[in-house]
C-alpha atoms as a PDB file:
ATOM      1  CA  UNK A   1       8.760  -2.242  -0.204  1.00  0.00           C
ATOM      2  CA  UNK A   2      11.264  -0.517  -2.721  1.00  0.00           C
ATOM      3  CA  UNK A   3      10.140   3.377  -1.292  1.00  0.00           C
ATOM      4  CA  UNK A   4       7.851   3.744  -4.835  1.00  0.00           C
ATOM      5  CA  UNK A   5       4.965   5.279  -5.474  1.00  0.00           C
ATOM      6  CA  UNK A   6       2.308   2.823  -6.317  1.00  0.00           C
ATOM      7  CA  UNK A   7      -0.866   3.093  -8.855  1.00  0.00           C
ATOM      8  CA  UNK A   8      -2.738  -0.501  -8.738  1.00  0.00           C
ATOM      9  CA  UNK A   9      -7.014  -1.242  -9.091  1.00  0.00           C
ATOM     10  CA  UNK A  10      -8.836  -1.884  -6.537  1.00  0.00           C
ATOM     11  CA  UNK A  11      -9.451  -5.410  -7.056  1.00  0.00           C
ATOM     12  CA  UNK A  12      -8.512  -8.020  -4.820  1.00  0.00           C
ATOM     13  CA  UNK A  13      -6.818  -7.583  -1.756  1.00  0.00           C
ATOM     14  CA  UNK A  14      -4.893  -4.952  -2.509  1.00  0.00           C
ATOM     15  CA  UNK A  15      -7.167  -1.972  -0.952  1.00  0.00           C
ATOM     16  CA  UNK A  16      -5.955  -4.181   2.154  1.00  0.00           C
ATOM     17  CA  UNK A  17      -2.600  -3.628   1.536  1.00  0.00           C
ATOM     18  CA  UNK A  18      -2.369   0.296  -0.071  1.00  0.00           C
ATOM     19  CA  UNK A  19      -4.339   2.977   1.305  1.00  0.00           C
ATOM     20  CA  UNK A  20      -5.675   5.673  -1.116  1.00  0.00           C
ATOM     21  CA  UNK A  21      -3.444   8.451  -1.485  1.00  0.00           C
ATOM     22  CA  UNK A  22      -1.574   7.356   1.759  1.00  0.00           C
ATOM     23  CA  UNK A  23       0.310   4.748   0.936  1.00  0.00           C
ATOM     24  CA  UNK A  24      -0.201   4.581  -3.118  1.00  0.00           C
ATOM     25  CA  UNK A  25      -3.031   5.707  -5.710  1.00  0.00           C
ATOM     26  CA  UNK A  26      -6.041   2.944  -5.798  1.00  0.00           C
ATOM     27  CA  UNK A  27      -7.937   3.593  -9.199  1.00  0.00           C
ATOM     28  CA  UNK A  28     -11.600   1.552 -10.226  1.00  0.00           C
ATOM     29  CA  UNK A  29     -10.592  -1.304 -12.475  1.00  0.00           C
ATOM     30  CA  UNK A  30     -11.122  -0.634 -16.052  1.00  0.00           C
ATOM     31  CA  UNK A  31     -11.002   2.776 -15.869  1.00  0.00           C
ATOM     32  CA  UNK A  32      -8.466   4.122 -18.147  1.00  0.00           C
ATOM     33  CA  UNK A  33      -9.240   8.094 -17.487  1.00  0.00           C
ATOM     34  CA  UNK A  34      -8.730   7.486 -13.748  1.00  0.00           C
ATOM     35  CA  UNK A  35      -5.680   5.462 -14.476  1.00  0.00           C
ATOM     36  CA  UNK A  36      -4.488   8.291 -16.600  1.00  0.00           C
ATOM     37  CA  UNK A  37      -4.847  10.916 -14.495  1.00  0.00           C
ATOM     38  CA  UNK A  38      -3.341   9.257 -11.434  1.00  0.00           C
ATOM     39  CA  UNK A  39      -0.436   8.600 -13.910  1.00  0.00           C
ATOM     40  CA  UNK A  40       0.116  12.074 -14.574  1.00  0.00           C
ATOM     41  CA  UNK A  41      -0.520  13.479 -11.231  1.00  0.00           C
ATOM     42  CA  UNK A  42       2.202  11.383 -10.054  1.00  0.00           C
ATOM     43  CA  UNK A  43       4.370  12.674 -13.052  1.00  0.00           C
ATOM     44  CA  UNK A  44       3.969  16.446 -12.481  1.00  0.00           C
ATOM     45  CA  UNK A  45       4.164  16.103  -8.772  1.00  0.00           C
ATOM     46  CA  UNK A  46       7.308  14.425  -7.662  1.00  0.00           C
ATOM     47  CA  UNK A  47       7.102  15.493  -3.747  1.00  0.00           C
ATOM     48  CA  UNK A  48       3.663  13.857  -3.879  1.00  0.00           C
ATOM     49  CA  UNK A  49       5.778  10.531  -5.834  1.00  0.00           C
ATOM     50  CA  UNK A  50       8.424  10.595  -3.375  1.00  0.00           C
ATOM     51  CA  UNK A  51       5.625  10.977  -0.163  1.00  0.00           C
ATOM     52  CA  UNK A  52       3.860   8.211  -1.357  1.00  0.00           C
ATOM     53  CA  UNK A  53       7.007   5.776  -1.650  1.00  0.00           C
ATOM     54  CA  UNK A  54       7.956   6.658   1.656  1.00  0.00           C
ATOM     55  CA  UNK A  55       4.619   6.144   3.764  1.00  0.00           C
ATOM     56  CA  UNK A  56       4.690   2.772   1.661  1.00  0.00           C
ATOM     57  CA  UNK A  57       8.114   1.531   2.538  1.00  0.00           C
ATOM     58  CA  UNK A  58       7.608   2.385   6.153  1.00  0.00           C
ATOM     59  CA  UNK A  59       4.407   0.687   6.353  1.00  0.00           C
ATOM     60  CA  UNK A  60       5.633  -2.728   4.325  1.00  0.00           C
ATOM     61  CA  UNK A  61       8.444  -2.251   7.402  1.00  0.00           C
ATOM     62  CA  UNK A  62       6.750  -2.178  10.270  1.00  0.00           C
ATOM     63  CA  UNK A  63       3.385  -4.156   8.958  1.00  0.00           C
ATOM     64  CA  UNK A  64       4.680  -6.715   6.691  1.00  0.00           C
ATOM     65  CA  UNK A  65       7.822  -7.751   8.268  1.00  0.00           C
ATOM     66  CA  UNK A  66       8.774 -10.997   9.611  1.00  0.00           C
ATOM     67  CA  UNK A  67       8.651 -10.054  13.514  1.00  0.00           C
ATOM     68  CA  UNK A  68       5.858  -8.480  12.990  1.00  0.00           C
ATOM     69  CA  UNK A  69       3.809 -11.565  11.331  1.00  0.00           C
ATOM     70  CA  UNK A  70       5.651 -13.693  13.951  1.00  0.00           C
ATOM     71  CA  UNK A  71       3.964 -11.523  16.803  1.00  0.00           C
ATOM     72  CA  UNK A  72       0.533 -11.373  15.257  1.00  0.00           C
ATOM     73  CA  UNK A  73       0.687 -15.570  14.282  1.00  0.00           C
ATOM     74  CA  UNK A  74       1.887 -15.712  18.424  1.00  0.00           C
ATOM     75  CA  UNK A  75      -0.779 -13.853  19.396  1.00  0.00           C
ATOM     76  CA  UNK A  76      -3.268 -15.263  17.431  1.00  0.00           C
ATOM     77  CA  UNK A  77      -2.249 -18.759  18.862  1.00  0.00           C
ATOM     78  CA  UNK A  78      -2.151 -17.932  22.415  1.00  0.00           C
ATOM     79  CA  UNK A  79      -5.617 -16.107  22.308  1.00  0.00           C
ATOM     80  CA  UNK A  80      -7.179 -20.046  19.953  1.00  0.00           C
ATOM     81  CA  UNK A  81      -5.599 -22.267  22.647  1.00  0.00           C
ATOM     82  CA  UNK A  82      -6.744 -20.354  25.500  1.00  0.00           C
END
């Protein structure tokens, strides 16, 4: 949501959330080489930073937001009661 670039493991629900190399860098959990090279990748290429952060702010906008949720909890209501 703050426009950064994003490194996190791909535990949880977070492949959900940030898309590989789109949106942020998903690594295999407990992997420190992969975690180390997506840490200096990100280092030595700022465009590829500054790409990243912006693809992710724009999706947390237009995904995440309030109206957004509101429209998807509307619609999920109206197609339950019929």
């Amino acid at each position: 949501a703050c426009g950064k670039a994003v490194i996190a493991t791909r535990v949880g629900g977070l492949e959900e959330v940030i898309k590989d190399q789109e949106t942020g860098v998903l690594v295999p959990p407990d992997d420190v080489t992969s975690l180390t090279t997506a840490i200096l990748d990100l280092l030595h290429h700022p465009q590829k930073r500054f790409h990243l952060g912006e693809k992710a702010r724009h999706e947390v906008v237009t995904r995440f937001s309030w109206p957004h949720i509101a429209e998807l909890t509307l619609t999920f209501y109206k197609r339950v009661i019929g």
